[in-house]
PDB file of N, CA and C in Angstrom:
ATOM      1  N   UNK A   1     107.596  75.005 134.871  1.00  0.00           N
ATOM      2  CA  UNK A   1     107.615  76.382 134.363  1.00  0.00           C
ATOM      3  C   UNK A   1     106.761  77.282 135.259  1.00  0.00           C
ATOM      4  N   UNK A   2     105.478  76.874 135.835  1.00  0.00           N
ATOM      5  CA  UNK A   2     104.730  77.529 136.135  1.00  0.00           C
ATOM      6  C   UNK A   2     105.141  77.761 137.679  1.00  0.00           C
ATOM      7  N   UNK A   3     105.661  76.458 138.223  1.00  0.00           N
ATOM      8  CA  UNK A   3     105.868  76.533 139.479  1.00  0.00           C
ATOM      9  C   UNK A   3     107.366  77.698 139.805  1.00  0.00           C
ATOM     10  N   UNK A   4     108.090  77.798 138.704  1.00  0.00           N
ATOM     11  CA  UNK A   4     109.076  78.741 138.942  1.00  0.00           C
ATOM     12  C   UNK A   4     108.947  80.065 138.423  1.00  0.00           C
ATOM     13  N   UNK A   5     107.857  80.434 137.936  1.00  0.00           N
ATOM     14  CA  UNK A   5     107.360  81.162 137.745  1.00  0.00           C
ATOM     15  C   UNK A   5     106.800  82.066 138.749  1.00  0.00           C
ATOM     16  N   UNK A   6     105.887  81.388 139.750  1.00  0.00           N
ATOM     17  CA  UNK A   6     105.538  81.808 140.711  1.00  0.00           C
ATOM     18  C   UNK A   6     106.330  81.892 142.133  1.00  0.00           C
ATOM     19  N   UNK A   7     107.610  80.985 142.032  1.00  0.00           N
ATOM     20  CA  UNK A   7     108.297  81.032 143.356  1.00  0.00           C
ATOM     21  C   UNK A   7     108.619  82.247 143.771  1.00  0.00           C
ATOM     22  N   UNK A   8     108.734  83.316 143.119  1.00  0.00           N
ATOM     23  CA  UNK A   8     108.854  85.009 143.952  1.00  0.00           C
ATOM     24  C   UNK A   8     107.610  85.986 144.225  1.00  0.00           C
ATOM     25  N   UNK A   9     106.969  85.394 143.159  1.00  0.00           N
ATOM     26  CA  UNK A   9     105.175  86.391 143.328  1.00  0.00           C
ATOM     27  C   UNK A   9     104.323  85.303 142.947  1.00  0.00           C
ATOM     28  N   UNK A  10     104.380  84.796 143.451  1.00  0.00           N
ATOM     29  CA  UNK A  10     103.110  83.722 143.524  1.00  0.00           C
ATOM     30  C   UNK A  10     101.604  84.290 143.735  1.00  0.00           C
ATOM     31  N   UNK A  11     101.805  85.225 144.337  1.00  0.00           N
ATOM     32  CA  UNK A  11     100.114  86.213 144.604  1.00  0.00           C
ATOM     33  C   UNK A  11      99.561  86.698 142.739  1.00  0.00           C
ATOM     34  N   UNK A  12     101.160  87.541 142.071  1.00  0.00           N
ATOM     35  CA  UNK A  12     101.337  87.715 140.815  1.00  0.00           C
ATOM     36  C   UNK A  12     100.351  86.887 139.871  1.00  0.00           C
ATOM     37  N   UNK A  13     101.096  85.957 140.277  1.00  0.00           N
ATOM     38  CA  UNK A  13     100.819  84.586 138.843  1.00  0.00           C
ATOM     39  C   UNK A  13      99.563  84.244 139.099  1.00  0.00           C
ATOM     40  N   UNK A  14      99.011  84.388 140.296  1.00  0.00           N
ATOM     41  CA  UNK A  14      97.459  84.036 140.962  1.00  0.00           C
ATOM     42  C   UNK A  14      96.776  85.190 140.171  1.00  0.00           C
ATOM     43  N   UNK A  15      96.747  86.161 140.274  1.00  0.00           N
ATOM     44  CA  UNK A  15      95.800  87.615 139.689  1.00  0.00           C
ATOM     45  C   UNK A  15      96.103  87.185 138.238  1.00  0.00           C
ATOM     46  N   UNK A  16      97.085  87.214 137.561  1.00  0.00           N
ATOM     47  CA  UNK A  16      96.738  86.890 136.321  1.00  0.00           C
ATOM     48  C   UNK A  16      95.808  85.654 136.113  1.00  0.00           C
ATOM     49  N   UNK A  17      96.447  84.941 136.710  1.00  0.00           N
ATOM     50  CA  UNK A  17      95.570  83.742 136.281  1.00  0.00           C
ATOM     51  C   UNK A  17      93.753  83.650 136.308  1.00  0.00           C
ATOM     52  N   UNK A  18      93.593  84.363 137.462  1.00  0.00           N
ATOM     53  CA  UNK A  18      92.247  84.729 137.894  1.00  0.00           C
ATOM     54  C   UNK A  18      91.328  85.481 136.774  1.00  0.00           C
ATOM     55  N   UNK A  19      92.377  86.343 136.793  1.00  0.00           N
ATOM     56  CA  UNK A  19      91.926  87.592 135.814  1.00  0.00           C
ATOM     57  C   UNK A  19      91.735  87.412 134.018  1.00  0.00           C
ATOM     58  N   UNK A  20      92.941  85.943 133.386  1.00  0.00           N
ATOM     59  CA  UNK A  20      92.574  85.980 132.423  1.00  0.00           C
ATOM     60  C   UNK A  20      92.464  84.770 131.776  1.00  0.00           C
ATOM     61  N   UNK A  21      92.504  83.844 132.748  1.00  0.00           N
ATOM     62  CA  UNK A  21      93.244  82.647 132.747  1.00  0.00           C
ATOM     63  C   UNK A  21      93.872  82.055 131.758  1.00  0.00           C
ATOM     64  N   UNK A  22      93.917  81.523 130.477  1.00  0.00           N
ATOM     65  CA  UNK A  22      94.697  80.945 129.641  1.00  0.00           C
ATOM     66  C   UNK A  22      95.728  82.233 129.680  1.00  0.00           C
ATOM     67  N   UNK A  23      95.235  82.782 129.061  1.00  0.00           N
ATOM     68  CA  UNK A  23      95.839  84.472 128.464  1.00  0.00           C
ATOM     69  C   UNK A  23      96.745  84.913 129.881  1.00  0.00           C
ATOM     70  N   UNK A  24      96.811  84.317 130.779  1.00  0.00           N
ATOM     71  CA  UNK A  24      97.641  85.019 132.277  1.00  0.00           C
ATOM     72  C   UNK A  24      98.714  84.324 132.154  1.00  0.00           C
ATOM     73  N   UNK A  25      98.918  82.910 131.664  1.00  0.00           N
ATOM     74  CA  UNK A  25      99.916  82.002 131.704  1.00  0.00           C
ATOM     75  C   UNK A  25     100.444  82.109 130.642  1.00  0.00           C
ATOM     76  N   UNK A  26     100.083  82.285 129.704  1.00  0.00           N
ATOM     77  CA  UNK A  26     101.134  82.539 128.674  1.00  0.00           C
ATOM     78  C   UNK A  26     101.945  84.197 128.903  1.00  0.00           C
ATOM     79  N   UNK A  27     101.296  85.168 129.479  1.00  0.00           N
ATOM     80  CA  UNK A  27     101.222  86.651 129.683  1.00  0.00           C
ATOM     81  C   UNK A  27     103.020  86.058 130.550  1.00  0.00           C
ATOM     82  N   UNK A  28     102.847  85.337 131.873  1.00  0.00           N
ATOM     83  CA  UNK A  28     103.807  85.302 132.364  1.00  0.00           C
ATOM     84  C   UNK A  28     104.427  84.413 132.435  1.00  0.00           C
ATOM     85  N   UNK A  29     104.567  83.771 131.262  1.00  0.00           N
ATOM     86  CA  UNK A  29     105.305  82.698 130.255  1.00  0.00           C
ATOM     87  C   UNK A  29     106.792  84.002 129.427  1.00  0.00           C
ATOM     88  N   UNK A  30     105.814  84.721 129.076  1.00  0.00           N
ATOM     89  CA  UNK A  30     106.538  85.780 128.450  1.00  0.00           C
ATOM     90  C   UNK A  30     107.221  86.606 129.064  1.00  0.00           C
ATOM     91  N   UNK A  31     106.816  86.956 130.144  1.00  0.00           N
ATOM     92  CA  UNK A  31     107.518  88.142 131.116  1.00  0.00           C
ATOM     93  C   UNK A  31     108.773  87.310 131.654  1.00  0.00           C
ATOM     94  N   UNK A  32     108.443  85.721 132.487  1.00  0.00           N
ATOM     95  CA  UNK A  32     109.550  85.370 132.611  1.00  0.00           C
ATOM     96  C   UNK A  32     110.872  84.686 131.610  1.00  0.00           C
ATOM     97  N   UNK A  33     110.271  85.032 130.619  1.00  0.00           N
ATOM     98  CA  UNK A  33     111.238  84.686 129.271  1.00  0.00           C
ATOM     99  C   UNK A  33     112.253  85.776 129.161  1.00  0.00           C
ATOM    100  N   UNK A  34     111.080  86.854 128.979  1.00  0.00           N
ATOM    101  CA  UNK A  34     112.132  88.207 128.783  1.00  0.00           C
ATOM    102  C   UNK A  34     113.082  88.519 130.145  1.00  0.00           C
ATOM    103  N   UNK A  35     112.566  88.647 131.541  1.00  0.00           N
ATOM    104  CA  UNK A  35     113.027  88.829 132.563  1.00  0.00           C
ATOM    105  C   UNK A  35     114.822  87.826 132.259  1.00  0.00           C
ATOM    106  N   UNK A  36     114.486  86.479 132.146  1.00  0.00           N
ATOM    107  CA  UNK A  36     115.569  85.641 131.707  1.00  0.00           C
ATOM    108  C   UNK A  36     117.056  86.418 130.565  1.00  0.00           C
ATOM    109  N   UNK A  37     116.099  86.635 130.017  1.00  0.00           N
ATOM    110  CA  UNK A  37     117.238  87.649 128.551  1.00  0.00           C
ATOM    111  C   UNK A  37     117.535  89.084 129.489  1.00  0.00           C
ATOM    112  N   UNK A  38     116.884  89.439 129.936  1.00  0.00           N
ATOM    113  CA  UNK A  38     117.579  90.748 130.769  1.00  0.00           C
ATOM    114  C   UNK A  38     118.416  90.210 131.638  1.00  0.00           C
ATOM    115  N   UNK A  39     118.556  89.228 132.445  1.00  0.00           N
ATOM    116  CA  UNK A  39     119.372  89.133 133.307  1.00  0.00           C
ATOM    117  C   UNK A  39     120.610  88.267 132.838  1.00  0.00           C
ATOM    118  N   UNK A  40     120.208  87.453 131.651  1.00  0.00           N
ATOM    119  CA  UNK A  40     121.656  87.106 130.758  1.00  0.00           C
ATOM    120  C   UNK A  40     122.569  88.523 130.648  1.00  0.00           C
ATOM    121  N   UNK A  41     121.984  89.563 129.848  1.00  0.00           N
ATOM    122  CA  UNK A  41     122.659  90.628 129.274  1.00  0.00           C
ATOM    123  C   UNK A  41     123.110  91.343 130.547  1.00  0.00           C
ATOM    124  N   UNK A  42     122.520  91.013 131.685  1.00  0.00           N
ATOM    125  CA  UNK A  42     123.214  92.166 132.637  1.00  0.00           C
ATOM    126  C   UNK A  42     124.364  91.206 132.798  1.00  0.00           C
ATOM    127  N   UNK A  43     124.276  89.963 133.112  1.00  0.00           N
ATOM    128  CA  UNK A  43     125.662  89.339 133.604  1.00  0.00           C
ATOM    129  C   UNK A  43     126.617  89.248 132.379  1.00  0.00           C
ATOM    130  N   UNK A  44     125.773  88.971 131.426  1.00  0.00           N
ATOM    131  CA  UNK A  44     127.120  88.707 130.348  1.00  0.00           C
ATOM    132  C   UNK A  44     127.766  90.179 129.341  1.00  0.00           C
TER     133      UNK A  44
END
């Protein structure tokens, strides 16, 4: 999860993590969840 998470902004997932750490990974746990549902609805 985490590692595909970071495969496009890996610098991203680093500053959160830095910045809040537990609280950064779940933060972009969520973003790439939603990001996922936006790009269902654009294709489908």
């Amino acid at each position: 999860m985490l590692t595909s998470a970071g495969g496009h902004r890996p610098w991203m997932f680093l500053f959160f993590s830095n910045r809040l750490g537990g609280l950064g990974s779940l933060l972009v746990s969520l973003v790439v969840t939603a990001l996922l549902v936006l790009l269902f609805v654009a294709v489908f």
